[in-house]
N, C-alpha and C. Protein backbone atom coordinates (compact mmCIF):
# COMPACT_ATOMS: atom_id res chain seq x y z
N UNK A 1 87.89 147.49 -109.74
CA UNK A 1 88.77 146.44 -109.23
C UNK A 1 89.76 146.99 -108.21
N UNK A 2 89.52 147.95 -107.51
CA UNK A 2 90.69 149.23 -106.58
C UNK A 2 90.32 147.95 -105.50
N UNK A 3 89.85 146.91 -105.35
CA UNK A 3 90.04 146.04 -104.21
C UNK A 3 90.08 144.67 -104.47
N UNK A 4 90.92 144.47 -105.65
CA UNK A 4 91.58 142.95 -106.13
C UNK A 4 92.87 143.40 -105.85
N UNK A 5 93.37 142.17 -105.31
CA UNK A 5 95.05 142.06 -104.65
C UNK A 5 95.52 141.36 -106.48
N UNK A 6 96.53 142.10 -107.30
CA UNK A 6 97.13 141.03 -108.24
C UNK A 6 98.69 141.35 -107.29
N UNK A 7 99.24 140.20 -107.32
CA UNK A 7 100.76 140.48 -107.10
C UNK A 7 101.70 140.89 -108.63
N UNK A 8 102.65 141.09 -108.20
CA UNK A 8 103.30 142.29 -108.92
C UNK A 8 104.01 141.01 -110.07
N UNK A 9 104.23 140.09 -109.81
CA UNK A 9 104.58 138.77 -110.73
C UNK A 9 103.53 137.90 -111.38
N UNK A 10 102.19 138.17 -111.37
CA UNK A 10 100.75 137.45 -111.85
C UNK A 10 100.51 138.84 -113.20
N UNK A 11 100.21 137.81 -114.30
CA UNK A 11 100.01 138.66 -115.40
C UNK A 11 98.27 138.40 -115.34
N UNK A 12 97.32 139.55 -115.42
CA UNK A 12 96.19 138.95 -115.66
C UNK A 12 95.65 139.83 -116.81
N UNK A 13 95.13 139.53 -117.84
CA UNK A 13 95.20 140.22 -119.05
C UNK A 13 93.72 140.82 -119.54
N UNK A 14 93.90 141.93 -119.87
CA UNK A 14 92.84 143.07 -120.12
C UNK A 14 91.72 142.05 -120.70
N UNK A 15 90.45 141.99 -120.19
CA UNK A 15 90.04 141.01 -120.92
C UNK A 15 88.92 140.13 -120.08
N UNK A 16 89.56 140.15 -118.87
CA UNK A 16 89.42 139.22 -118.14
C UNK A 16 88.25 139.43 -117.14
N UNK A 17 87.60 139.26 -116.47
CA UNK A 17 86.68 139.36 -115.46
C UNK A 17 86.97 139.01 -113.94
N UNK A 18 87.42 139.90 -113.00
CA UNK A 18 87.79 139.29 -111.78
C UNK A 18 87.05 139.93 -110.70
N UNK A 19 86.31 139.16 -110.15
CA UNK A 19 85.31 139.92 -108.94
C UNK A 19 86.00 140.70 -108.15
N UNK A 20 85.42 141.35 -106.89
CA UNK A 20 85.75 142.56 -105.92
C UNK A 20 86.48 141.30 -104.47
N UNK A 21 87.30 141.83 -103.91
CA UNK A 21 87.98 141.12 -102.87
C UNK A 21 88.64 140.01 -103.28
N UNK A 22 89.17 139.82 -104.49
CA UNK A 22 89.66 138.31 -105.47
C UNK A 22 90.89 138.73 -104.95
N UNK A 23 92.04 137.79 -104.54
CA UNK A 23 93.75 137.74 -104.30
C UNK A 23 94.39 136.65 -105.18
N UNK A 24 94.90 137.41 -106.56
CA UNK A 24 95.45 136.28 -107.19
C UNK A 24 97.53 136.58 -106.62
N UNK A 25 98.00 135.56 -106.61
CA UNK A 25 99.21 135.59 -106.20
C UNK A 25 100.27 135.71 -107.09
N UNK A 26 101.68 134.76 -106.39
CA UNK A 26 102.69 134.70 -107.35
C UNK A 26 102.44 134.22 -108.53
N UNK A 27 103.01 134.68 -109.51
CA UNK A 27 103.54 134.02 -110.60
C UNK A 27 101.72 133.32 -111.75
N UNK A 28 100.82 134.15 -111.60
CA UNK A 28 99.73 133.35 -111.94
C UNK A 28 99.46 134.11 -113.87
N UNK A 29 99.05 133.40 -113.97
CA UNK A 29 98.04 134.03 -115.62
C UNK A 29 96.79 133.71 -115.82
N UNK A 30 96.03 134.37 -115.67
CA UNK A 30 94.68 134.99 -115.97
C UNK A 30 94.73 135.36 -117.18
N UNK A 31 93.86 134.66 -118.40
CA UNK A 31 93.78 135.20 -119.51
C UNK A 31 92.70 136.05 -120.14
N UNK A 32 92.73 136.57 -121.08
CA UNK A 32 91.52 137.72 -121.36
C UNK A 32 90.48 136.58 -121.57
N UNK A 33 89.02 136.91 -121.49
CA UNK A 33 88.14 136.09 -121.47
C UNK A 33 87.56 134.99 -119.84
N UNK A 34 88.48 135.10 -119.08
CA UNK A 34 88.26 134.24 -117.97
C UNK A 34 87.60 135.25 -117.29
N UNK A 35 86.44 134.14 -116.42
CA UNK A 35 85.90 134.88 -115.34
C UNK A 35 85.92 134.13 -114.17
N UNK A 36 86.00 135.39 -113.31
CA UNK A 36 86.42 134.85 -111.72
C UNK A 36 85.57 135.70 -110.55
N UNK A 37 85.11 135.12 -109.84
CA UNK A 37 84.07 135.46 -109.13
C UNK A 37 84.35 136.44 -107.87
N UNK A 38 83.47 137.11 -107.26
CA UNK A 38 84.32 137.91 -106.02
C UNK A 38 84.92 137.07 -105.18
N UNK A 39 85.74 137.79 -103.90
CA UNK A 39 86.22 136.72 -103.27
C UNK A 39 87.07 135.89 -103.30
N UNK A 40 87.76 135.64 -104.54
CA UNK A 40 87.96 134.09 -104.46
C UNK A 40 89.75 134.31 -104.40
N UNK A 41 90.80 132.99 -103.96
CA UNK A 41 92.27 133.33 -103.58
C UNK A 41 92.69 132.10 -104.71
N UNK A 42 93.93 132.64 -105.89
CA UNK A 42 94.50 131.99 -106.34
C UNK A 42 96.08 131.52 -105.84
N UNK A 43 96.59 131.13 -105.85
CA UNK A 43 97.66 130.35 -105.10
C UNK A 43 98.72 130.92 -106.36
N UNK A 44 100.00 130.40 -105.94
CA UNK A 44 101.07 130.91 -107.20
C UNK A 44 100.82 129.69 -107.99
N UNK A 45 101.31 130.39 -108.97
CA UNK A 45 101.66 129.60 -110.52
C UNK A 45 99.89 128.94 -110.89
N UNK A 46 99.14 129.54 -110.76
CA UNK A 46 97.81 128.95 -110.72
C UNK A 46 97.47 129.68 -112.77
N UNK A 47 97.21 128.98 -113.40
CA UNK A 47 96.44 129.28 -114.96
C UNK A 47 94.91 129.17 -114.90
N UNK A 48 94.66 130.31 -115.57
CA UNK A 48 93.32 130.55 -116.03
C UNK A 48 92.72 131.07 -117.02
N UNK A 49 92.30 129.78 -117.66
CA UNK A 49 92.04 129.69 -119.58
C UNK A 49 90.86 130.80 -119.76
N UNK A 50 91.47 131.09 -121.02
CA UNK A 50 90.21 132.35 -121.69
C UNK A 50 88.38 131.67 -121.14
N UNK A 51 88.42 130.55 -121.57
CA UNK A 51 86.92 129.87 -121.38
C UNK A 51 86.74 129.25 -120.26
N UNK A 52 87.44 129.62 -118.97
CA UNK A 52 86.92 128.94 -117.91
C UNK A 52 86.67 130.34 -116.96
N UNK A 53 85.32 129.48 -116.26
CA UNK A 53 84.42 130.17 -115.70
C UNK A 53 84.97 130.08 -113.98
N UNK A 54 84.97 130.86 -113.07
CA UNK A 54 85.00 130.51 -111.24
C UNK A 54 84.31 131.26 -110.46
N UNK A 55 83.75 130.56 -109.62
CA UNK A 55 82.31 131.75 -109.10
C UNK A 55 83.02 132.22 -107.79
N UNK A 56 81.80 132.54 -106.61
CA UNK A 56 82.63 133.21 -105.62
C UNK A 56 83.17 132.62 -104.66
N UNK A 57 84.12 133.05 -103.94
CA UNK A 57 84.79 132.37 -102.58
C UNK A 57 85.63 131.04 -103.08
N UNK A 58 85.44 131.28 -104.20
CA UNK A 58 86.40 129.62 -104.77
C UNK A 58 88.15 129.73 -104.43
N UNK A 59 88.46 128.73 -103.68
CA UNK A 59 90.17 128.99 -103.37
C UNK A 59 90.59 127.71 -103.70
N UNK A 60 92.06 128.45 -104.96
CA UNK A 60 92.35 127.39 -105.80
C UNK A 60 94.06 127.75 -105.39
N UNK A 61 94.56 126.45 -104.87
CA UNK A 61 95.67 125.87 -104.56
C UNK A 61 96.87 126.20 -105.42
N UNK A 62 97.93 125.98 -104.82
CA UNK A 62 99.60 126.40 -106.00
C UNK A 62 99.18 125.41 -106.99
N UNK A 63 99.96 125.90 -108.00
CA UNK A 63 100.07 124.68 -109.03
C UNK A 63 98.47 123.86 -109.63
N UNK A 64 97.89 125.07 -110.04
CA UNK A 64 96.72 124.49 -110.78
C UNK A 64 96.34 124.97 -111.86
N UNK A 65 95.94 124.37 -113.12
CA UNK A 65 95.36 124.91 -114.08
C UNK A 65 94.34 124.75 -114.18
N UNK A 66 93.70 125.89 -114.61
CA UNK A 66 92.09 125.85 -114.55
C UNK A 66 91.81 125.93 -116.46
N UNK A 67 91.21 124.79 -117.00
CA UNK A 67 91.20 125.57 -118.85
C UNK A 67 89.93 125.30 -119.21
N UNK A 68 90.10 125.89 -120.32
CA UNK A 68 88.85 126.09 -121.08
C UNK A 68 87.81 124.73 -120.70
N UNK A 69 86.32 125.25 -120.41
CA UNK A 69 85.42 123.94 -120.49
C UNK A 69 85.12 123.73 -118.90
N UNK A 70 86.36 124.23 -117.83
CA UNK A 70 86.04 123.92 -116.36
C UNK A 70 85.07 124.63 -115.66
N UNK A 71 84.09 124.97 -115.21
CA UNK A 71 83.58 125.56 -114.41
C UNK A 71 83.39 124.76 -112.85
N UNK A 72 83.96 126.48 -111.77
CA UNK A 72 83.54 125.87 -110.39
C UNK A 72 82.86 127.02 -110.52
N UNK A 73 81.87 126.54 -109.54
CA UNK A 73 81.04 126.93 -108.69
C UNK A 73 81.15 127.39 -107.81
N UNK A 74 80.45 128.12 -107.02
CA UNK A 74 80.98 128.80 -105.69
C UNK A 74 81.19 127.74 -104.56
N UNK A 75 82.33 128.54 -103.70
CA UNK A 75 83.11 127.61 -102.86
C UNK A 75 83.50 126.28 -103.05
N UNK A 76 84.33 126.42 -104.42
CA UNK A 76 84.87 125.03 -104.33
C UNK A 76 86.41 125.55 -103.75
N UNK A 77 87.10 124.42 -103.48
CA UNK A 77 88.37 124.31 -103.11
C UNK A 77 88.89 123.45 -103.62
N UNK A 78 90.48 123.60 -104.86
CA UNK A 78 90.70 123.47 -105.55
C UNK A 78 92.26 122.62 -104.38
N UNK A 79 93.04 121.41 -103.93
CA UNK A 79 94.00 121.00 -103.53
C UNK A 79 95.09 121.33 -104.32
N UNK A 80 96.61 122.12 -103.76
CA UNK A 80 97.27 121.89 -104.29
C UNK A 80 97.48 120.84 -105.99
N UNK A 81 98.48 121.37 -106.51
CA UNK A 81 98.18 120.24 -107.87
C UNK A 81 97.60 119.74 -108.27
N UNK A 82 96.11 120.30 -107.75
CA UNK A 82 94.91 118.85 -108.60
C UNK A 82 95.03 118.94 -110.16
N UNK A 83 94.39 118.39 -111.00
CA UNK A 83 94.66 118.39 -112.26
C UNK A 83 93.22 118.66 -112.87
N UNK A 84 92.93 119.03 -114.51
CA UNK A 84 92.02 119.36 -114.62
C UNK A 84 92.50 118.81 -116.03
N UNK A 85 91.06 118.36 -117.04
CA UNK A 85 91.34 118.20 -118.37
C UNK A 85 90.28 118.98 -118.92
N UNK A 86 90.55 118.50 -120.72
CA UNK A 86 89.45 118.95 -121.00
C UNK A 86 89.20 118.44 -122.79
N UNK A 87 90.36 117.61 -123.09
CA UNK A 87 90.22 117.35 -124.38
C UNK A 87 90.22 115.75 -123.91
N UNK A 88 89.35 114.45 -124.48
CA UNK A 88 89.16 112.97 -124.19
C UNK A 88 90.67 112.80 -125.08
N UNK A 89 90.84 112.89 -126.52
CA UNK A 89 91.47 112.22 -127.11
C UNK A 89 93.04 113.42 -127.83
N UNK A 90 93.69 113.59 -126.81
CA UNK A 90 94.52 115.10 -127.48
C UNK A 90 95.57 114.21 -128.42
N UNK A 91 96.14 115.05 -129.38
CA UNK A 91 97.32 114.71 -129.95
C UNK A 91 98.15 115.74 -130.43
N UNK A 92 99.43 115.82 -130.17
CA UNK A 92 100.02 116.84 -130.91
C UNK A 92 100.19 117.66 -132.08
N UNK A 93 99.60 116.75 -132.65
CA UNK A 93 99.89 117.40 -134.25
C UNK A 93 98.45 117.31 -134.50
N UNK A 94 97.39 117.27 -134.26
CA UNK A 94 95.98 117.35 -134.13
C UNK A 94 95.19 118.74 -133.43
N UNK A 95 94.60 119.63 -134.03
CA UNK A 95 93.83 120.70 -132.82
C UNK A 95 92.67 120.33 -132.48
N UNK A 96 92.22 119.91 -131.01
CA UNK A 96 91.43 119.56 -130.01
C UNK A 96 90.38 121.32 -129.94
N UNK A 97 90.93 122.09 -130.49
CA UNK A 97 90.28 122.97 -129.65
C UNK A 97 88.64 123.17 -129.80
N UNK A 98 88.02 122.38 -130.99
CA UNK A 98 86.52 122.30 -131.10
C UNK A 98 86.01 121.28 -130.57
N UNK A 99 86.57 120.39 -129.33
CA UNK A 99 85.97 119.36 -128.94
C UNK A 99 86.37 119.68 -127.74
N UNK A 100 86.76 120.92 -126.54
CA UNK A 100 86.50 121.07 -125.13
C UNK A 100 85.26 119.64 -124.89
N UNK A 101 85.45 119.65 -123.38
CA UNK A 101 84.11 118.65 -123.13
C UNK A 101 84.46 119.53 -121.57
N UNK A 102 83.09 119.79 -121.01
CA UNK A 102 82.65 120.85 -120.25
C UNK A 102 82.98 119.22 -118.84
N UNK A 103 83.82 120.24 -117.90
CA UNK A 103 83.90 120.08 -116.37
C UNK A 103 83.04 120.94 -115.69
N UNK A 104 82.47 119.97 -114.88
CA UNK A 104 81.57 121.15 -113.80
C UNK A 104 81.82 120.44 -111.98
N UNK A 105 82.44 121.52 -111.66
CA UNK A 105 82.25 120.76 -110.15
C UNK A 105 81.48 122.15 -108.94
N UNK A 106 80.22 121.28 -108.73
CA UNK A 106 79.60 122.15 -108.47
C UNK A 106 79.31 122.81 -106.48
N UNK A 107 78.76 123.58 -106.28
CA UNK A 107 79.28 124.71 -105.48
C UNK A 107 79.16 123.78 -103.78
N UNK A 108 80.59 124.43 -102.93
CA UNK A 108 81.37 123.76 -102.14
C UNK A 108 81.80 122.53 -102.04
N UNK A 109 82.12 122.10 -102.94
CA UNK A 109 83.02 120.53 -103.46
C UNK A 109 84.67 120.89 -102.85
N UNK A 110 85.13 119.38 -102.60
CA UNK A 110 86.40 119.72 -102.52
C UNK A 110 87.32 119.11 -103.57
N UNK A 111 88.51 119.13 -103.62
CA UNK A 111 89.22 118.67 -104.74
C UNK A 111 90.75 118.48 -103.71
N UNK A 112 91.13 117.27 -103.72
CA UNK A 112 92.25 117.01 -102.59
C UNK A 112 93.58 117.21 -103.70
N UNK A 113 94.13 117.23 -102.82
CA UNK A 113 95.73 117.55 -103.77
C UNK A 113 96.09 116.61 -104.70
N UNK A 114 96.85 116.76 -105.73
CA UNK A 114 97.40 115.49 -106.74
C UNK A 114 96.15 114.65 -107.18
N UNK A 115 94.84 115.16 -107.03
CA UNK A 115 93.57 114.71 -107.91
C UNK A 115 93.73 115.15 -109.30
N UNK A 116 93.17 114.11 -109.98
CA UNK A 116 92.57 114.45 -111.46
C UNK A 116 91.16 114.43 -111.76
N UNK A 117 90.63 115.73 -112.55
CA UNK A 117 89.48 115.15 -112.77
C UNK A 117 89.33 115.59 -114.22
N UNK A 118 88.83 114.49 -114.86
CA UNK A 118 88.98 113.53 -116.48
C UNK A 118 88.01 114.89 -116.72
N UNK A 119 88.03 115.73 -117.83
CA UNK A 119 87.22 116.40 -118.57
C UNK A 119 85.62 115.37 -118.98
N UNK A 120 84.46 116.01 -118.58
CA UNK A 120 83.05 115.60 -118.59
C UNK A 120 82.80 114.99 -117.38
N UNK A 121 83.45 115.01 -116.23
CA UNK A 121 82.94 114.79 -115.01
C UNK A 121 82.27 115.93 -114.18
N UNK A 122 81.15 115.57 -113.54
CA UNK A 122 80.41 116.53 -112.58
C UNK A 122 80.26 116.31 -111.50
N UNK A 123 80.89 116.89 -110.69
CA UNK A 123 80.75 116.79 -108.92
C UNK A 123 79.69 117.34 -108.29
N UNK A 124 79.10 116.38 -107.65
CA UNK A 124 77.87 117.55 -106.82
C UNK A 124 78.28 117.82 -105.78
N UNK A 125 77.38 119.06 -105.23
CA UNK A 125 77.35 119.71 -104.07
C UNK A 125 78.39 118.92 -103.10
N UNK A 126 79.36 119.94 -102.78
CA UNK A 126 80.02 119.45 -101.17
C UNK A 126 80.54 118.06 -101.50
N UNK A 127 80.76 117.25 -102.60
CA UNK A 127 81.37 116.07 -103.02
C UNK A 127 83.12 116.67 -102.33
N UNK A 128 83.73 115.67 -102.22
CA UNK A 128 84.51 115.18 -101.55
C UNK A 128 85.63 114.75 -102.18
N UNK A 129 86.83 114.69 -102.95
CA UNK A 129 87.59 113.89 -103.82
C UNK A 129 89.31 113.66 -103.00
N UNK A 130 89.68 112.44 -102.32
CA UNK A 130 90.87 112.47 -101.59
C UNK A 130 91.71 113.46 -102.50
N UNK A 131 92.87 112.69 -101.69
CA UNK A 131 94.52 113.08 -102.25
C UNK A 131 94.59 112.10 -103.41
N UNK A 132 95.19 112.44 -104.37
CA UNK A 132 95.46 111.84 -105.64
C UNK A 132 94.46 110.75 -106.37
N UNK A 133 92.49 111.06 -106.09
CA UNK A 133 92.27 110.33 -106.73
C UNK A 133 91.92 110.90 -108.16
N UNK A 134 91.09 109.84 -109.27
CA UNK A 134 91.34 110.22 -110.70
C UNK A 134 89.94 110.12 -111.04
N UNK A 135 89.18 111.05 -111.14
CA UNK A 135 87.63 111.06 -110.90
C UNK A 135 87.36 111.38 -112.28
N UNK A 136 86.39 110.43 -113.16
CA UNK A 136 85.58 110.71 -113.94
C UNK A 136 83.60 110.19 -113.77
N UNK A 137 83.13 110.73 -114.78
CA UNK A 137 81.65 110.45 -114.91
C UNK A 137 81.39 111.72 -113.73
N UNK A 138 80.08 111.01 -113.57
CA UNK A 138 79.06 112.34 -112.65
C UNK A 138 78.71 111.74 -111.20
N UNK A 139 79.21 112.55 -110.09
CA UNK A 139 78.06 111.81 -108.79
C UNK A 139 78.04 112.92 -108.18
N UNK A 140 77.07 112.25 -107.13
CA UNK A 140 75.94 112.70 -106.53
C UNK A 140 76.66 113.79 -105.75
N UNK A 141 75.81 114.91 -104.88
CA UNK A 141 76.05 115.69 -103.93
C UNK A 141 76.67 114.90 -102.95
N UNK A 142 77.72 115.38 -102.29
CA UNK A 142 78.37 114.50 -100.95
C UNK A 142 78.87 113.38 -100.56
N UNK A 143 78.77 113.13 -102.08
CA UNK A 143 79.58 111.72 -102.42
C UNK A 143 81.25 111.84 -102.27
N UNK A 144 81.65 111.07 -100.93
CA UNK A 144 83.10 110.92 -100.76
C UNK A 144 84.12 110.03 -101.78
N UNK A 145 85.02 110.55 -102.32
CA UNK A 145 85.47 110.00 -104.10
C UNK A 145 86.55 109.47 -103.54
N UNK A 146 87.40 108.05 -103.73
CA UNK A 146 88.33 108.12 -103.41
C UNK A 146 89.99 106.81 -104.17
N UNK A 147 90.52 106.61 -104.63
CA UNK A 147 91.32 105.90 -105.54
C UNK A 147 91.04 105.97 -106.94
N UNK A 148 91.91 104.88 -107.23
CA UNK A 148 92.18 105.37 -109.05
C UNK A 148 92.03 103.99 -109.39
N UNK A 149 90.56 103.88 -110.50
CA UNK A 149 89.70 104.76 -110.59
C UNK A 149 88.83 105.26 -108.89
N UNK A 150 88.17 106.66 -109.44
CA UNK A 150 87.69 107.12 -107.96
C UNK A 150 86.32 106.16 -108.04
N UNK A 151 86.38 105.87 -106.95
CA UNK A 151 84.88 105.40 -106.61
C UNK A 151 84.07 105.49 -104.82
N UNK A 152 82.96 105.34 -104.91
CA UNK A 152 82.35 106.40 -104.25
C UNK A 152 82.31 105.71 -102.82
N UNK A 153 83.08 106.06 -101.52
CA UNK A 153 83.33 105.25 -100.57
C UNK A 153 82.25 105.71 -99.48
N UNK A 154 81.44 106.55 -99.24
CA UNK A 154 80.59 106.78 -98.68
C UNK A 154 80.46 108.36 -98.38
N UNK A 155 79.74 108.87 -97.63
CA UNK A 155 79.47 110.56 -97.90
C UNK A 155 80.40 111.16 -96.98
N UNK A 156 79.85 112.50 -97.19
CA UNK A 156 80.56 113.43 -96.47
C UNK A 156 79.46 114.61 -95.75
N UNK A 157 79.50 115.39 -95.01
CA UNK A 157 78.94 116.57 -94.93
C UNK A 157 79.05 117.63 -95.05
N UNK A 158 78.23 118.71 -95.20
CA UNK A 158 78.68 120.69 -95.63
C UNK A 158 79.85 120.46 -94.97
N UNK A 159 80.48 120.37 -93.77
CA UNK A 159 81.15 121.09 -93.37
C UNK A 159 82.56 119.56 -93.16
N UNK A 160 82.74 119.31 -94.41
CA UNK A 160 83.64 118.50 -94.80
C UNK A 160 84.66 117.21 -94.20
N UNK A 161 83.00 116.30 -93.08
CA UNK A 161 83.74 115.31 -92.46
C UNK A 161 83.02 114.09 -93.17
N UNK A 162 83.64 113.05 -92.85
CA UNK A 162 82.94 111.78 -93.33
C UNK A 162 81.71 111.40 -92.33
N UNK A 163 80.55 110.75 -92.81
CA UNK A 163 78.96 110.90 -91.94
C UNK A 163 79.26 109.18 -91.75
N UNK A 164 79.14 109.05 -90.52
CA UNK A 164 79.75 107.33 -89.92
C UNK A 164 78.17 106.94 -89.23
N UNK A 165 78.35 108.02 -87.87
CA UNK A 165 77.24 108.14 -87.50
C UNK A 165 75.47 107.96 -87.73
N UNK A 166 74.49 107.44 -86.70
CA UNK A 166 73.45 107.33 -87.13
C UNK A 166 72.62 107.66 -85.95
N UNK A 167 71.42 108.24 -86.20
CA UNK A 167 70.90 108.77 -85.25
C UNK A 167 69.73 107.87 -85.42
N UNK A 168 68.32 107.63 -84.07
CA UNK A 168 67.85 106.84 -84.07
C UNK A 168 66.44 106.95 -85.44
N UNK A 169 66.72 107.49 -85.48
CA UNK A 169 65.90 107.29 -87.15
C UNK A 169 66.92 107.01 -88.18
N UNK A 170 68.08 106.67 -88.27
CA UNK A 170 68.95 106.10 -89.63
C UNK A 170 69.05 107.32 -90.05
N UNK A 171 69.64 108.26 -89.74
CA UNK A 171 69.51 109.34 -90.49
C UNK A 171 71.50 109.64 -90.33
N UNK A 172 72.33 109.84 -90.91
CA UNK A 172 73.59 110.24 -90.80
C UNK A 172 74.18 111.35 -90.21
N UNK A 173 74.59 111.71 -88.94
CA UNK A 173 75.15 112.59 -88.30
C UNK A 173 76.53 113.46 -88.44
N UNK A 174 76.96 114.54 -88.69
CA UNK A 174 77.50 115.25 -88.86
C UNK A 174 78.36 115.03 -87.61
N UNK A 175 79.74 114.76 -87.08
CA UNK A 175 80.23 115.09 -86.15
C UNK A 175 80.98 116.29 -85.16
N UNK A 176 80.70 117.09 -86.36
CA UNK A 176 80.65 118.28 -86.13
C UNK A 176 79.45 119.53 -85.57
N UNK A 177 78.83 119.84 -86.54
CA UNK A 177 77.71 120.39 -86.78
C UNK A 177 76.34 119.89 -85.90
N UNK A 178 76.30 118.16 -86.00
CA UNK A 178 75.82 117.47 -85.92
C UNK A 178 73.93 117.96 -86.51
N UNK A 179 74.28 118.24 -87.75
CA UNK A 179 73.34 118.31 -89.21
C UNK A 179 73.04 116.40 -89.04
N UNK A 180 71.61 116.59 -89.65
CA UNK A 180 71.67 115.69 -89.97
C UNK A 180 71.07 115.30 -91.61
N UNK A 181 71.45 114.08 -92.33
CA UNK A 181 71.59 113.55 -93.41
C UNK A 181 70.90 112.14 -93.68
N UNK A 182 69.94 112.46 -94.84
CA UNK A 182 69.13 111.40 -95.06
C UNK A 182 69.43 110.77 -96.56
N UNK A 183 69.41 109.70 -96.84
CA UNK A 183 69.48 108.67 -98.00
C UNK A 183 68.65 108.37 -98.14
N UNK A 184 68.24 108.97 -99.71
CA UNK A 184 67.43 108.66 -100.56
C UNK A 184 67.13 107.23 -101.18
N UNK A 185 66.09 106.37 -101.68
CA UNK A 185 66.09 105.20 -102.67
C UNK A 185 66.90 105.51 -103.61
N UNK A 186 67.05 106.42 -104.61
CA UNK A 186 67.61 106.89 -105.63
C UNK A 186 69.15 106.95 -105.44
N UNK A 187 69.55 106.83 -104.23
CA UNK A 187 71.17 106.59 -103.79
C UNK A 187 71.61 107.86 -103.55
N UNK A 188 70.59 109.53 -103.62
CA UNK A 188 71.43 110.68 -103.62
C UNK A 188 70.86 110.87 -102.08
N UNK A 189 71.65 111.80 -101.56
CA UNK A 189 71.63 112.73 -99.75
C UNK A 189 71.44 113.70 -100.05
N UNK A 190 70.04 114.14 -98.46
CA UNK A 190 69.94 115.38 -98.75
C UNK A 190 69.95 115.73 -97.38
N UNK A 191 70.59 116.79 -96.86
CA UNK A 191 70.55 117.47 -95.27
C UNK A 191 69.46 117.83 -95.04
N UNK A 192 68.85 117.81 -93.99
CA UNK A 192 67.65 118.00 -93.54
C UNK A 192 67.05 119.00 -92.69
N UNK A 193 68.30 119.60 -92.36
CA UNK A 193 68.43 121.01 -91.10
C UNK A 193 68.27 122.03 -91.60
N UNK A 194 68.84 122.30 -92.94
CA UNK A 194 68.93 123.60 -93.55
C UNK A 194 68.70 123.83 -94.79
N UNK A 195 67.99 124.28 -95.73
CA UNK A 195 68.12 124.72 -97.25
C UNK A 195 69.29 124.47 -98.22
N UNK A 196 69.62 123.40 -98.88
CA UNK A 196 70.99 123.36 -99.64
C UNK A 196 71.43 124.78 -100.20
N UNK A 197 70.42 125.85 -100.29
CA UNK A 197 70.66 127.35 -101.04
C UNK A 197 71.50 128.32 -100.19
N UNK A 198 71.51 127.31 -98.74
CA UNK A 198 71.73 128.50 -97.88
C UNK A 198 74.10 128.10 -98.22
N UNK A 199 74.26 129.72 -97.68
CA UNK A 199 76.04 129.50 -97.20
C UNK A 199 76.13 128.60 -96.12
N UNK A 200 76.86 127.88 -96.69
CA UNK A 200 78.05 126.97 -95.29
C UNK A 200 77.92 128.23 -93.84
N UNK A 201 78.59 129.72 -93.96
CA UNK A 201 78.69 130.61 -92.98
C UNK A 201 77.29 130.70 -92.06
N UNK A 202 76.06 130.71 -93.02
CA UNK A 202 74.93 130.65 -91.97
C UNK A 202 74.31 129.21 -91.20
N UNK A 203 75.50 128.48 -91.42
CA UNK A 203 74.48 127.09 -90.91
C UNK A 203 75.52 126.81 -89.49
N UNK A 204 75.80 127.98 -89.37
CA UNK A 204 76.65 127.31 -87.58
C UNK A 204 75.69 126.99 -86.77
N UNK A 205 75.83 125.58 -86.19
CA UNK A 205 75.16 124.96 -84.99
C UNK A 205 74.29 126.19 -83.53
């Protein structure tokens, strides 16, 4: 680990698993049992439960807790304050701790600031979630999430714009990249330029 940045105010505890090139910051806790992938930048005051999992390049915002039951995936991006659960029915004087219910938001998703997402929800690929929405259940890859409740306002692309555009086969254009994106009967998108396996870094235009 002679090339993980901890700052001198982040407790991260013997125990723990933290990949090569990881920068956790101010004020953070990393608990024994957590694993964290190479690469990846924690923000201050950021928590990380014994049972939650973070793969690589994942950069997670000030003010986030990550707990038991969450797993990201590589390259997600975690907004300022988003929120995370993980017990449906908690009570104080009750212990929740044998009923975690597993979060998965899976690899390059975004997560906008002051979001919640309800413990047993699954984000696919490169999904999309504004500023403060409150996302439960499961959708699709590239599905743009947005109010409370979140619901699914139309897509997005890898490289994190909304797909408006149409090219003369109906196919959804990237305004960027200009990737293009096809809709399935089944209601899910799949890009058509490149391998979903491949990095965001190798798909420059």
């Amino acid at each position: 680990m002679s090339d993980v940045f901890i700052h001198p105010s982040a407790h991260v505890e013997p125990g723990s698993v933290v990949g090569s090139g990881t920068r956790i910051w101010h004020f953070c806790h990393v608990m024994a049992g957590a694993v964290i992938g190479p690469s990846c930048s924690l923000g201050q005051n950021v928590f990380v439960a014994a049972g939650a999992v973070i793969g690589s390049r994942v950069k997670i915002q000030n003010n986030v807790s990550v707990y038991d039951g969450v797993v990201l995936e590589d390259d997600v991006f975690c907004g300022p304050s988003c929120v995370f659960t993980n017990v449906k029915n908690p009570r104080a004087e009750l212990s929740r701790k044998g009923f975690f219910v597993t979060t998965r938001v899976r690899r390059g998703a975004t997560l906008g600031a002051n979001s919640t997402i309800i413990c047993g929800a699954e984000l696919g690929r490169y999904a999309l979630v504004g500023a403060g929405a409150v996302v439960s259940g499961s959708h699709p890859d590239y599905a743009l999430l947005l109010g409370v409740p979140a619901r699914q306002e139309g897509w997005v692309g890898r490289h994190g714009h909304r797909l408006r555009e149409r090219d003369g086969d109906g196919n959804l254009l990237c305004p960027e990249s200009r990737f293009r994106y096809r809709e399935a009967a089944d209601g899910t998108l799949a890009c058509l330029d490149h391998p979903e396996e491949l990095p965001l870094s190798s798909l420059a235009p």
